[in-house]
C-alpha atoms as a PDB file:
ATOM      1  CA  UNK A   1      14.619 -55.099   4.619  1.00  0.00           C
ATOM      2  CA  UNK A   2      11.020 -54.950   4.341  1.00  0.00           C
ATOM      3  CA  UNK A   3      10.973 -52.545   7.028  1.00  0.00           C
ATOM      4  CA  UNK A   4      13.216 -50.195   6.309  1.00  0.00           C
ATOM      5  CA  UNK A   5      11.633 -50.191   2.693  1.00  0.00           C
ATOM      6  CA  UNK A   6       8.273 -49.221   4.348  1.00  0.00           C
ATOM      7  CA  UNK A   7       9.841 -46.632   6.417  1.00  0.00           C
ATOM      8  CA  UNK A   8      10.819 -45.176   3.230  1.00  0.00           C
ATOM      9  CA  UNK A   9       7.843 -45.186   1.198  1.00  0.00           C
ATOM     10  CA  UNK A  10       5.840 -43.444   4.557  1.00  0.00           C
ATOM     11  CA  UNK A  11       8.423 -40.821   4.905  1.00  0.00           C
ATOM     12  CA  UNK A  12       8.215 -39.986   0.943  1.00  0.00           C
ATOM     13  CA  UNK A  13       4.064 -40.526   1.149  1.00  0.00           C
ATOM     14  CA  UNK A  14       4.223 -38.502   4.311  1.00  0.00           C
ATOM     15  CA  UNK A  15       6.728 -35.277   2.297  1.00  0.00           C
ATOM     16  CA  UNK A  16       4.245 -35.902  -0.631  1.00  0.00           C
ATOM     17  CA  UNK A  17       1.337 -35.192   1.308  1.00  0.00           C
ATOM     18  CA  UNK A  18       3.122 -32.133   3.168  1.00  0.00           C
ATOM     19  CA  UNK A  19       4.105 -30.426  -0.262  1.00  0.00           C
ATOM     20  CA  UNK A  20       0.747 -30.578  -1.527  1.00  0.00           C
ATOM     21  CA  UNK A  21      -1.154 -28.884   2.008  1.00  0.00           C
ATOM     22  CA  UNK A  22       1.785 -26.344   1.164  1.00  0.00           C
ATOM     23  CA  UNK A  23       0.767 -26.293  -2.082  1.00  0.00           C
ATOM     24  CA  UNK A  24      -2.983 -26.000  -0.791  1.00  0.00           C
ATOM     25  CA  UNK A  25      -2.670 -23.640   1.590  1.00  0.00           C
ATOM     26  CA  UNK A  26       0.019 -21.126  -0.533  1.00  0.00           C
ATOM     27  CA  UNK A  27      -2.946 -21.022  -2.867  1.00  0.00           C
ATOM     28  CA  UNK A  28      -5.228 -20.312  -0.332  1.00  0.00           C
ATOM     29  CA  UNK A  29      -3.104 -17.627   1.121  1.00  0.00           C
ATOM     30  CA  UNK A  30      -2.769 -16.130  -2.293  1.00  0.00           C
ATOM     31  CA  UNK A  31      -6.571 -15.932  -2.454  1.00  0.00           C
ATOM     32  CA  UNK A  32      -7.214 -14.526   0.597  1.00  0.00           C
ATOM     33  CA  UNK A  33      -4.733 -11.699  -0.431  1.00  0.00           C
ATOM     34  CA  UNK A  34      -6.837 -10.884  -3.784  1.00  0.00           C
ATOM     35  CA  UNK A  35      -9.918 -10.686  -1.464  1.00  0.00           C
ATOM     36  CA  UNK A  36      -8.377  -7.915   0.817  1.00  0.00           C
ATOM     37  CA  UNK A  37      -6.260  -5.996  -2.056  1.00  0.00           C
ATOM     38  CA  UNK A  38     -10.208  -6.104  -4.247  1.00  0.00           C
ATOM     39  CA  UNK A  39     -11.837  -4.784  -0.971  1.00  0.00           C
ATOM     40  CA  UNK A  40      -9.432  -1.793  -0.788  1.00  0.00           C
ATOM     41  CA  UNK A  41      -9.803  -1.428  -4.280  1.00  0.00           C
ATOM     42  CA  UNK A  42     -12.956  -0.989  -4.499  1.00  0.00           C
ATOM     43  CA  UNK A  43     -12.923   1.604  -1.601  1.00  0.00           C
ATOM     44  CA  UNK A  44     -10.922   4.021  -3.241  1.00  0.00           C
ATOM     45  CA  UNK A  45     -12.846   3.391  -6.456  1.00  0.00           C
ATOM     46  CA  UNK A  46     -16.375   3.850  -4.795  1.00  0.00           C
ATOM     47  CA  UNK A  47     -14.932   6.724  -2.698  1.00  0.00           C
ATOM     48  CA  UNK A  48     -13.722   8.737  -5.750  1.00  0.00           C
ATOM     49  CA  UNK A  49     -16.327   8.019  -7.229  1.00  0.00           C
ATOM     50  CA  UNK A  50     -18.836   9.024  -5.138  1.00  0.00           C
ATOM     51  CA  UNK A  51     -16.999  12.395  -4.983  1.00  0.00           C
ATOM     52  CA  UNK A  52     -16.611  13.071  -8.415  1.00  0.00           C
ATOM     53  CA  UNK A  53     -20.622  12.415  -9.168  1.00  0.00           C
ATOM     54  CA  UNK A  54     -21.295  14.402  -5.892  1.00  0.00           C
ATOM     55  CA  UNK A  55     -18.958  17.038  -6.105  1.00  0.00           C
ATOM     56  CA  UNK A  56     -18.148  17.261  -2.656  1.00  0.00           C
ATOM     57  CA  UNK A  57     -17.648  15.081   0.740  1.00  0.00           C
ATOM     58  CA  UNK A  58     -17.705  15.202   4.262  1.00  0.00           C
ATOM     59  CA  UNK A  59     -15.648  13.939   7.520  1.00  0.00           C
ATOM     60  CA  UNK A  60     -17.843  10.802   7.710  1.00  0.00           C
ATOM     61  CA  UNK A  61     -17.363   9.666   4.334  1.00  0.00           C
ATOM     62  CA  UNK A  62     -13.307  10.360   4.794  1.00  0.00           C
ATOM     63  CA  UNK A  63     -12.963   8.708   7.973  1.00  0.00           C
ATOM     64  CA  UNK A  64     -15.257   5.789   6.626  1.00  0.00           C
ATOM     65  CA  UNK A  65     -12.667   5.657   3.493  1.00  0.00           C
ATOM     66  CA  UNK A  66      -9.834   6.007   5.470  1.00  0.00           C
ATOM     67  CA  UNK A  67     -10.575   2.967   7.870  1.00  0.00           C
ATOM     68  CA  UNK A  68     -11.926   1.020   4.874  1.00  0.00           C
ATOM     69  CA  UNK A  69      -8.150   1.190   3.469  1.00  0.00           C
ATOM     70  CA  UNK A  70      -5.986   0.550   6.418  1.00  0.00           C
ATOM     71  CA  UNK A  71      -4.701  -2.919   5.648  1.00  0.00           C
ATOM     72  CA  UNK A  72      -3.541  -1.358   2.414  1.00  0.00           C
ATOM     73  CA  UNK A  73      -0.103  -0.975   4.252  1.00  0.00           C
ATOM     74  CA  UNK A  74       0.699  -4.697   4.703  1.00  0.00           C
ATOM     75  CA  UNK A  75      -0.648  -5.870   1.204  1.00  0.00           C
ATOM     76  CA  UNK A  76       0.353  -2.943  -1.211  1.00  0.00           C
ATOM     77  CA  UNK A  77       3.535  -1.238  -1.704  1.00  0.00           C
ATOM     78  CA  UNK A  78       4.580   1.962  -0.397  1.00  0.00           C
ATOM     79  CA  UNK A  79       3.857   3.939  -2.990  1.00  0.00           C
ATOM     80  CA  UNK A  80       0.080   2.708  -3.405  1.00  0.00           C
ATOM     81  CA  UNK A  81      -0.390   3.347   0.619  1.00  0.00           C
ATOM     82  CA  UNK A  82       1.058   6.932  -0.290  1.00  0.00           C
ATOM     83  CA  UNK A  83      -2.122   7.480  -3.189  1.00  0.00           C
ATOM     84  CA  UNK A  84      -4.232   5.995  -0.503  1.00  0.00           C
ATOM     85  CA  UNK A  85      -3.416   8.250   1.823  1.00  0.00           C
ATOM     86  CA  UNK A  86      -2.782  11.864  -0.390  1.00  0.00           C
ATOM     87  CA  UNK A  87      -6.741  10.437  -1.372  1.00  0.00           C
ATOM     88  CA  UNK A  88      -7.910  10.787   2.389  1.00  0.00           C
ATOM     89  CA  UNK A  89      -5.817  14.016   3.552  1.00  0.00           C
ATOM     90  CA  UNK A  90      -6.745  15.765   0.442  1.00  0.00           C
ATOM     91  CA  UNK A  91     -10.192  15.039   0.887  1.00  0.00           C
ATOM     92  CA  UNK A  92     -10.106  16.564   4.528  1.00  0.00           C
ATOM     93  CA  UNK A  93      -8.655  19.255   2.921  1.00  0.00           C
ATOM     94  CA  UNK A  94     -11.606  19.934   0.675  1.00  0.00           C
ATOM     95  CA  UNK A  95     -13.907  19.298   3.673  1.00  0.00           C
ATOM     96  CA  UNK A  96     -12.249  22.056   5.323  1.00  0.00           C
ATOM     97  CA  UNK A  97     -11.867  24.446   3.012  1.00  0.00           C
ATOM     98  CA  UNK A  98     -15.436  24.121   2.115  1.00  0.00           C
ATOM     99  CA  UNK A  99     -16.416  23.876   6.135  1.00  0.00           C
ATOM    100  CA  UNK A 100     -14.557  27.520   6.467  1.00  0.00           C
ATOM    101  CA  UNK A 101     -16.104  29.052   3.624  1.00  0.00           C
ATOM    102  CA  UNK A 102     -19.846  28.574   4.432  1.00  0.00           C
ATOM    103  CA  UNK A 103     -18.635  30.135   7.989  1.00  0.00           C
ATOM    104  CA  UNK A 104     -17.168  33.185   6.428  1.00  0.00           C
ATOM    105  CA  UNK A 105     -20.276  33.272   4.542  1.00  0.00           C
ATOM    106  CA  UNK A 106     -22.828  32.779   7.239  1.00  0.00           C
ATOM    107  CA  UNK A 107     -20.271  35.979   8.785  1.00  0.00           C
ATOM    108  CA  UNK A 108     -20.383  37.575   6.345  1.00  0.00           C
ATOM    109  CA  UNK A 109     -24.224  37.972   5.813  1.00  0.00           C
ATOM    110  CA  UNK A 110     -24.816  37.911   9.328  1.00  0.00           C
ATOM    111  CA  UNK A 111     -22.547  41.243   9.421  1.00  0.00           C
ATOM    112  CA  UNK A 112     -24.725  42.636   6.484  1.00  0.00           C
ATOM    113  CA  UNK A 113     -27.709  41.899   7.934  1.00  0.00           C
ATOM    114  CA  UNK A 114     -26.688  43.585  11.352  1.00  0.00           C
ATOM    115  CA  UNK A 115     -25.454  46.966   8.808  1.00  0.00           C
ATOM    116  CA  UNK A 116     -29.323  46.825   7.201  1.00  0.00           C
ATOM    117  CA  UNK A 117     -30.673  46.545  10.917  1.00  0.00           C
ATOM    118  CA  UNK A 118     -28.669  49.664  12.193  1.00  0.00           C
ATOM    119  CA  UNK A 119     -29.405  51.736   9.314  1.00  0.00           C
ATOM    120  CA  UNK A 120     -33.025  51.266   9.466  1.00  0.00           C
END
């Protein structure tokens, strides 16, 4: 009798003690999770940022965002990881548009400066 009522009170110590490293580590996990969702968070934020006070950006800076918000697909939903990403191909965008208008302009001039040679 005195046994079995041990056996008992270990098994309910030992499920007491299991629900509250559950409890531990859920809360730990949970943490963890705000950590990584801040990080990316603060990636976009600095990223926009930085473009807005700049007014421009370049490949470096877009691929640095871009890998800076990868995990954003396993801790946000879909629709987050879609503003993440319209962020980072819009940005390339811009980097190329601006990219092929200095060349057009450096063609441009070049061409005018060639015209001022051959008329002189």
């Amino acid at each position: 009798m005195v046994f079995e009522l041990l056996t008992v009170l270990i098994s309910i110590t030992v499920a007491y003690i299991a629900y509250q490293q559950y409890k531990t580590n859920n809360s730990w996990l949970q943490f963890e999770t705000y950590e990584k969702k801040l990080k990316i968070y603060k990636s976009v934020k600095d990223f926009l940022r930085e473009f807005q006070k700049e007014g421009q950006t370049n490949y470096e800076r877009c691929y640095k965002f871009y890998s800076d918000t990868l995990e954003a697909i396993f801790l946000f939903d879909k629709s987050v990881q879609k503003h993440i990403e319209a962020i980072f191909y819009k940005s390339i965008e811009i980097v190329e548009l601006k990219t092929n208008f200095i060349i057009k302009m450096e063609l441009q001039l070049m061409w005018i400066t060639m015209m001022k040679k051959e008329k002189s």
